[in-house]
N, C-alpha and C. Protein backbone atom coordinates (compact mmCIF):
# COMPACT_ATOMS: atom_id res chain seq x y z
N UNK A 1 59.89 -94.04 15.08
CA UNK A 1 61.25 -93.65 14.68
C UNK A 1 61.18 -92.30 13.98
N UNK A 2 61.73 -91.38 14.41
CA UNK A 2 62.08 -89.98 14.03
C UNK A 2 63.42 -90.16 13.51
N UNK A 3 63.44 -89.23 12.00
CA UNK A 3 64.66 -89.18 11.65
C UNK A 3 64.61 -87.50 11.10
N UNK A 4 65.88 -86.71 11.37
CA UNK A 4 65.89 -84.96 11.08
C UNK A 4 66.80 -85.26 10.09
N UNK A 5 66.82 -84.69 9.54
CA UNK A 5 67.92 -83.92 8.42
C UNK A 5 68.28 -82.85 8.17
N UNK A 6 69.40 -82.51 8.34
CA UNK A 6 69.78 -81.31 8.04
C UNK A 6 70.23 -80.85 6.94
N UNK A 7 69.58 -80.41 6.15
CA UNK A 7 71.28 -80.36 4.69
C UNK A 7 71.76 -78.62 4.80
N UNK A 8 72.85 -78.28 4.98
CA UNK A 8 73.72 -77.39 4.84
C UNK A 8 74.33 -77.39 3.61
N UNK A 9 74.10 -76.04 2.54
CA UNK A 9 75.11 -75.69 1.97
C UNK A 9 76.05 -74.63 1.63
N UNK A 10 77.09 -74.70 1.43
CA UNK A 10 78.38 -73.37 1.94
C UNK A 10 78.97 -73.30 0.48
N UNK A 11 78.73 -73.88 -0.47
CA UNK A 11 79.43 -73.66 -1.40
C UNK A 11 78.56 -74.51 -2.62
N UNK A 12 78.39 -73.97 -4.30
CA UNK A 12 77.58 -75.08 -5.25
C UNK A 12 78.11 -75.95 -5.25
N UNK A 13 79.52 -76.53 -4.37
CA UNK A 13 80.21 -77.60 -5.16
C UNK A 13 80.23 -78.50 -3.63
N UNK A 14 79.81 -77.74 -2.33
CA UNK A 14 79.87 -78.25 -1.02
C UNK A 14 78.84 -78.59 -0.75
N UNK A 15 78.21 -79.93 -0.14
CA UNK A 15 76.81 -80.29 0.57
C UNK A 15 77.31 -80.94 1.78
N UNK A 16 76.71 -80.41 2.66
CA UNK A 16 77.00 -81.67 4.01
C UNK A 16 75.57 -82.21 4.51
N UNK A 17 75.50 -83.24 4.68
CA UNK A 17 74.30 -83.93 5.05
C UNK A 17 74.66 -84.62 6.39
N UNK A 18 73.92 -83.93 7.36
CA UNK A 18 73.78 -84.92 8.84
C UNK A 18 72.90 -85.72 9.23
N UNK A 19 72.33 -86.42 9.34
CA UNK A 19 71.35 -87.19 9.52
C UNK A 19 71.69 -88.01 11.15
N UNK A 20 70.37 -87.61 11.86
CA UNK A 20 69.92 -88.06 13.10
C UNK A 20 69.63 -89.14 13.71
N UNK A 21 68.97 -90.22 13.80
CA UNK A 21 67.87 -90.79 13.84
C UNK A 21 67.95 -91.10 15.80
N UNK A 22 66.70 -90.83 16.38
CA UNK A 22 65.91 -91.02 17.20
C UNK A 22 65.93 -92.21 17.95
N UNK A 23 66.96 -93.04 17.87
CA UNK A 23 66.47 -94.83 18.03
C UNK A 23 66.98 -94.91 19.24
N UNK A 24 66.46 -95.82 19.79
CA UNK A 24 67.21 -96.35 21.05
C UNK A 24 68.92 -96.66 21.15
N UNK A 25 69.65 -96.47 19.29
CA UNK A 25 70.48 -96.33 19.09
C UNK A 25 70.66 -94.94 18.28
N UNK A 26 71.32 -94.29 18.93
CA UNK A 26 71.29 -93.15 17.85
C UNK A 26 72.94 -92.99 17.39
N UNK A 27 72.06 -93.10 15.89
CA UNK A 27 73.50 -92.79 14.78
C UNK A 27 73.73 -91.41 14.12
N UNK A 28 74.93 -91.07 14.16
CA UNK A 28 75.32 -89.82 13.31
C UNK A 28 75.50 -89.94 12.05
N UNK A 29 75.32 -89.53 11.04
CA UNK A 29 76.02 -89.66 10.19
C UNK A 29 76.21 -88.40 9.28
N UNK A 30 77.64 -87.83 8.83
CA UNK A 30 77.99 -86.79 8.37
C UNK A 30 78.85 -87.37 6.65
N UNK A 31 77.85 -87.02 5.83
CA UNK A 31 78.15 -87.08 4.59
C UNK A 31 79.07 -85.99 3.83
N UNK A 32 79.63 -85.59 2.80
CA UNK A 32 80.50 -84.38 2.38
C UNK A 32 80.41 -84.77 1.03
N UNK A 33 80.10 -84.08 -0.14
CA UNK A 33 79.71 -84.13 -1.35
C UNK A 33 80.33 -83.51 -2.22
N UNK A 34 81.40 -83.82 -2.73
CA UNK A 34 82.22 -82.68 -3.51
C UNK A 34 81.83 -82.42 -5.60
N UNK A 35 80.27 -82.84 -5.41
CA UNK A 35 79.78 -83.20 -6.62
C UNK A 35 79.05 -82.03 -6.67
N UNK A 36 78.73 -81.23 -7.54
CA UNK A 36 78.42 -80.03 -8.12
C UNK A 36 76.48 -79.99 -8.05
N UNK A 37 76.05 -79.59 -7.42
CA UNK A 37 74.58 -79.81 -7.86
C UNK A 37 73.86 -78.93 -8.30
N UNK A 38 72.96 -79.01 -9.11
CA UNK A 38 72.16 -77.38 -9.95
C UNK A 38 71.04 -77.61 -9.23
């Protein structure tokens, strides 16, 4: 099982997290973070 991650960020207060996974099912999943991170 392979899993990628991508994390993109566009703004300190914006994160988007995509996450892949490889499976004989493959799931997307697109997270959005409007929490500030240092």
């Amino acid at each position: 099982m392979t899993t990628a991650i991508t994390m993109t960020s566009t703004t300190p207060m914006t994160t988007a997290i995509t996450m892949t996974s490889t499976t004989p099912m493959t799931t997307a999943i697109t997270m959005t973070s409007t929490t500030t991170r240092t």
